[in-house]
Structures are given as structure tokens and as C-alpha cells.
Protein backbone atom coordinates (compact mmCIF):
# COMPACT_ATOMS: atom_id res chain seq x y z
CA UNK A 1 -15.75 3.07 -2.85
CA UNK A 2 -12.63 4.58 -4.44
CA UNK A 3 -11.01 7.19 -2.64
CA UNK A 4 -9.26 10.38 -4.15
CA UNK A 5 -5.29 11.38 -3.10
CA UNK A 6 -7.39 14.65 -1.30
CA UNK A 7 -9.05 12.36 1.10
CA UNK A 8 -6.43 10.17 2.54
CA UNK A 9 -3.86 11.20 5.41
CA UNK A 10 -0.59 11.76 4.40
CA UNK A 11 0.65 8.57 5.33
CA UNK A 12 -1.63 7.02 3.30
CA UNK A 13 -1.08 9.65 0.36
CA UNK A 14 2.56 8.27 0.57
CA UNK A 15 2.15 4.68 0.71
CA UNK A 16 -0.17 4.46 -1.99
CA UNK A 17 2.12 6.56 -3.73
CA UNK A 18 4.25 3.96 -3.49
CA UNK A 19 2.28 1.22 -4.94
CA UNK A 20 1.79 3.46 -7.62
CA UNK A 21 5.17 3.80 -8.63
CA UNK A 22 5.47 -0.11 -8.43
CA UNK A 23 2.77 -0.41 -10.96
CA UNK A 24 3.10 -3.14 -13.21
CA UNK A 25 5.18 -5.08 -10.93
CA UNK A 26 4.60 -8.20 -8.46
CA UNK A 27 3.55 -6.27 -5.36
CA UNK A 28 5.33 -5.31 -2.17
CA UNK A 29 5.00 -6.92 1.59
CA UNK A 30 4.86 -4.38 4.15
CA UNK A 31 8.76 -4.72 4.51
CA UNK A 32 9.20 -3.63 1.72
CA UNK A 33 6.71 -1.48 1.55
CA UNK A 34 8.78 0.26 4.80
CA UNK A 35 11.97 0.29 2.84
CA UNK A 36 10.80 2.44 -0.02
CA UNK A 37 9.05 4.50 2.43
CA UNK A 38 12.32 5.74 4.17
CA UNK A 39 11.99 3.49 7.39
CA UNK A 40 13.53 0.62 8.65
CA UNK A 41 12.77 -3.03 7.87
CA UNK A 42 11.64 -3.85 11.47
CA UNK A 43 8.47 -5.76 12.15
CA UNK A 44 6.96 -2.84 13.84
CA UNK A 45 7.20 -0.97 11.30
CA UNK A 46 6.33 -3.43 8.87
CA UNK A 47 2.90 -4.63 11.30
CA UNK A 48 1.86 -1.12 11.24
CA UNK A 49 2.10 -0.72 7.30
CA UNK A 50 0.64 -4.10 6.92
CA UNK A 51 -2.27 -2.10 9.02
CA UNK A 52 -2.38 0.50 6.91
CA UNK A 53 -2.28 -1.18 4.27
CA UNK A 54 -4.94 -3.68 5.33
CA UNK A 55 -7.65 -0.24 5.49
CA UNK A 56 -6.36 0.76 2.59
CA UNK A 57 -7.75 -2.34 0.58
CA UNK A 58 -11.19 -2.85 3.06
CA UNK A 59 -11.96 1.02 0.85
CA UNK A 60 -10.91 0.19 -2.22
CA UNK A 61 -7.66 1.42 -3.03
CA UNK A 62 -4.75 -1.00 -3.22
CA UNK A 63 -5.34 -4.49 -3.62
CA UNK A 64 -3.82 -7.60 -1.89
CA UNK A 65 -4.30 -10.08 -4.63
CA UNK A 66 -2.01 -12.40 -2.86
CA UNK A 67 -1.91 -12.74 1.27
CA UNK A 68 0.40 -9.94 2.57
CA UNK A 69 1.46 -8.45 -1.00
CA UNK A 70 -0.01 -4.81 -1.74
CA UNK A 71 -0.50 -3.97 -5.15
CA UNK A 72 -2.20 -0.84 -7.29
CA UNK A 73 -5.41 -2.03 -8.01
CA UNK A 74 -6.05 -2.53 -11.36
CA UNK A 75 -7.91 -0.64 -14.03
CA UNK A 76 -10.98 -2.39 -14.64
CA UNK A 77 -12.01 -3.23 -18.59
């Protein structure tokens, strides 16, 4: 199930947003996911975007190709 920006909580809105912008690249752990969200590099922070992020993939919408790296999910064809 793919989900639309209109759906998702603005937390979510902002971290896929993210991933989005890092399209094309290698993917970001939740630390650094944190950093490019504004907020500071701790592990809670960084356990709670992991979190996120972990829902995130479970509906479709960024993938974790590798074990704790978040990526846009690709096109497919």
C-alpha cells in the first residue's frame, strides 16, 4: 500500500521528505536522519526515528534495503 504526503502526520510528511531529498544517495541511519531533521544526534532521538521510520517501511513508503539505513523507495520498472 503506498501512501500519499495527505495521509501521513506531519512528522512523517517531514521525514520522508527527507529521504526524498536524499534520493539517489546511499541512505540515512536514524542519526542522521535526526540531524537533517533539526534535532540532536542523541539515541533517543535517533530510537524514535528509527520507529518511525520502521512504520514507515511496514506501509510501503521508504525502504530499508540495508539493516538500519532508510532510503526512498524506488520507482519500480
Amino acid at each position: 500500500m503506498d501512501l500519499t504526503w495527505e495521509v501521513l502526520a506531519p512528522d512523517y510528511q517531514r521525514l520522508v521528505g527527507v529521504l526524498e531529498a536524499e534520493a539517489g544517495g546511499s541512505g540515512l541511519r536514524a542519526r542522521e536522519l535526526a540531524v537533517q531533521l533539526g534535532l540532536e544526534a542523541a539515541r533517543a532521538k535517533a530510537e524514535g526515528l528509527r520507529s518511525k521510520g520502521k512504520r514507515l517501511v511496514e506501509r510501503g513508503r521508504p525502504a530499508d534495503e540495508r539493516p538500519g539505513v532508510f532510503t526512498q523507495r524506488r520507482a519500480a520498472g
